[in-house]
C-alpha atoms as a PDB file:
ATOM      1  CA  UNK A   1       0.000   0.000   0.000  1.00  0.00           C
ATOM      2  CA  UNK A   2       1.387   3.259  -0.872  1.00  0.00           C
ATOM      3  CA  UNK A   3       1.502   6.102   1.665  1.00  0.00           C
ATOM      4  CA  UNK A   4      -2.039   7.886   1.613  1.00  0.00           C
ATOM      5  CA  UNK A   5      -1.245  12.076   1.862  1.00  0.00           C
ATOM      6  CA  UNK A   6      -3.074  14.504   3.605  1.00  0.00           C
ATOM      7  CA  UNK A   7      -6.135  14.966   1.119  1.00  0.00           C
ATOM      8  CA  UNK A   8      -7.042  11.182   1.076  1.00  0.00           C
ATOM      9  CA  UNK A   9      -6.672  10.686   4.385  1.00  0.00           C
ATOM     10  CA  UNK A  10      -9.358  13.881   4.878  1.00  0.00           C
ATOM     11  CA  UNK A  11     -11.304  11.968   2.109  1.00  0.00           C
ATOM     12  CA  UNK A  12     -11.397   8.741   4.455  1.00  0.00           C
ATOM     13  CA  UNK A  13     -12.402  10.736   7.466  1.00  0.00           C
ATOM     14  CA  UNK A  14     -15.281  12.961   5.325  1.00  0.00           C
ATOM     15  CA  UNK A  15     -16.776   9.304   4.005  1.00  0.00           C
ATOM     16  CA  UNK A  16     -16.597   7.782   7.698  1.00  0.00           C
ATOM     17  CA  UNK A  17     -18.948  11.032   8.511  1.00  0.00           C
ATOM     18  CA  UNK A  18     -20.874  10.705   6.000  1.00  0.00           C
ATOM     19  CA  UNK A  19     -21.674   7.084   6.536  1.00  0.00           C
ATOM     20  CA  UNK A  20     -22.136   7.434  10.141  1.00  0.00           C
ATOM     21  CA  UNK A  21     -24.582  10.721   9.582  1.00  0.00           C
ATOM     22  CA  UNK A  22     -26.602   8.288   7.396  1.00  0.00           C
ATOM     23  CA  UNK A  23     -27.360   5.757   9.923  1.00  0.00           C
ATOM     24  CA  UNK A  24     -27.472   8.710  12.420  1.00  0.00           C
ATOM     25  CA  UNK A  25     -25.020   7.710  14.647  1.00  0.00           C
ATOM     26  CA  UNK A  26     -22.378   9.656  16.332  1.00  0.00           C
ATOM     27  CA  UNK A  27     -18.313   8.612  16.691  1.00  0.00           C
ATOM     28  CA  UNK A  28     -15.155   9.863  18.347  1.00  0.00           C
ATOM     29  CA  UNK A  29     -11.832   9.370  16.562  1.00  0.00           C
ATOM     30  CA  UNK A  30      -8.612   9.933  18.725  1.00  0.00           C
ATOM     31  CA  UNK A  31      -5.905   9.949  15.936  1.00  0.00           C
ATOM     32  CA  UNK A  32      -1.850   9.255  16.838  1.00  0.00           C
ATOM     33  CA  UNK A  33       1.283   8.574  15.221  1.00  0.00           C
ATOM     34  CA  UNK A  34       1.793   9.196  11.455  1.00  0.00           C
ATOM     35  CA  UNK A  35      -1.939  10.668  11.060  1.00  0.00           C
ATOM     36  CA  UNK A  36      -1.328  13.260  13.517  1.00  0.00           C
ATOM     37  CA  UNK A  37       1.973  14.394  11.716  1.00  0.00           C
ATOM     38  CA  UNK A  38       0.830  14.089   8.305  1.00  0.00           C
ATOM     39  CA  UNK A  39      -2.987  16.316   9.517  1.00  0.00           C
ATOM     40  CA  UNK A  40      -2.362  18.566  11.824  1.00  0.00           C
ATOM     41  CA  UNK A  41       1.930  19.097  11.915  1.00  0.00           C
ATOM     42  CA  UNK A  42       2.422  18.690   8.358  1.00  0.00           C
ATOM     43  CA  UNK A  43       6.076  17.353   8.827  1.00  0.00           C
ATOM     44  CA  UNK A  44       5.818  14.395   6.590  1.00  0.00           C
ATOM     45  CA  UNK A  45       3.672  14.305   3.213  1.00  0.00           C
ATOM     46  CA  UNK A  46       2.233  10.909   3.991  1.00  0.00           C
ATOM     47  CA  UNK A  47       1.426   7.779   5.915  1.00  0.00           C
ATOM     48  CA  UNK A  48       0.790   4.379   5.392  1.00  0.00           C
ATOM     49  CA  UNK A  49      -1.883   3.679   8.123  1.00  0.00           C
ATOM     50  CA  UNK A  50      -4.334   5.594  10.401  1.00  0.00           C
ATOM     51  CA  UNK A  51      -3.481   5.167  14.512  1.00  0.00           C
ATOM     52  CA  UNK A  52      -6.819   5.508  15.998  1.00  0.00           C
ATOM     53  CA  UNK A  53      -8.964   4.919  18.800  1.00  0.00           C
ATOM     54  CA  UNK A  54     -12.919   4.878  18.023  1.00  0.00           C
ATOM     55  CA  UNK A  55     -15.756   4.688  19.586  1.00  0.00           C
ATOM     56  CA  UNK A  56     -18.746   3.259  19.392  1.00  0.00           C
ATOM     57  CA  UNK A  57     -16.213   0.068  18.468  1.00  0.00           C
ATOM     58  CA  UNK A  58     -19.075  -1.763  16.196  1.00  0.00           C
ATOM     59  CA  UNK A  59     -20.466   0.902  13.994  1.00  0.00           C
ATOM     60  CA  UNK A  60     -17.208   2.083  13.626  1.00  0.00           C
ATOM     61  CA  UNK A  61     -15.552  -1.388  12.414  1.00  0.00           C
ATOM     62  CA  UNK A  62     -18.814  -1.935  10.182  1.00  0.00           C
ATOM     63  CA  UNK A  63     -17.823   1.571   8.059  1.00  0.00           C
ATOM     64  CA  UNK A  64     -13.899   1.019   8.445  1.00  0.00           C
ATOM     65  CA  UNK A  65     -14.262  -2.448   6.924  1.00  0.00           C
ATOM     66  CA  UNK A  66     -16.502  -1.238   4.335  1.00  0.00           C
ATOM     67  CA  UNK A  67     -14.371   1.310   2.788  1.00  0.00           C
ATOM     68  CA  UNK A  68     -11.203  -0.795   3.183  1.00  0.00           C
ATOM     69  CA  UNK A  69     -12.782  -3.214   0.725  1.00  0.00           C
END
């Protein structure tokens, strides 16, 4: 997998939104590690993976899984 950069990672967040506005549900994302410097320090152009903690853990791994595929 190649490094995602700053716009598609946004892009993955915005459709996790969207999907959980849909099904009117609510989420919290704690991001860490390369996420965190590639969105919000901007020191490194990309990352291969999102650090995260989530909650609600099942609606959350239904959406994550989905877009994966």
């Amino acid at each position: 997998m190649d490094a995602m950069n700053k716009n598609e990672m946004l892009s993955y967040l915005e459709e996790i939104n969207a999907r959980l506005a849909a099904v009117d549900a609510e989420s919290e994302i704690v991001l860490a590690g390369g996420a965190v410097v590639v969105l919000v320090h901007e020191e490194r152009d990309g990352t291969k993976d999102f650090d995260v903690i989530y909650k609600p853990k099942d609606i959350m791994k239904e959406i994550i899984n989905d877009i994966a595929e």
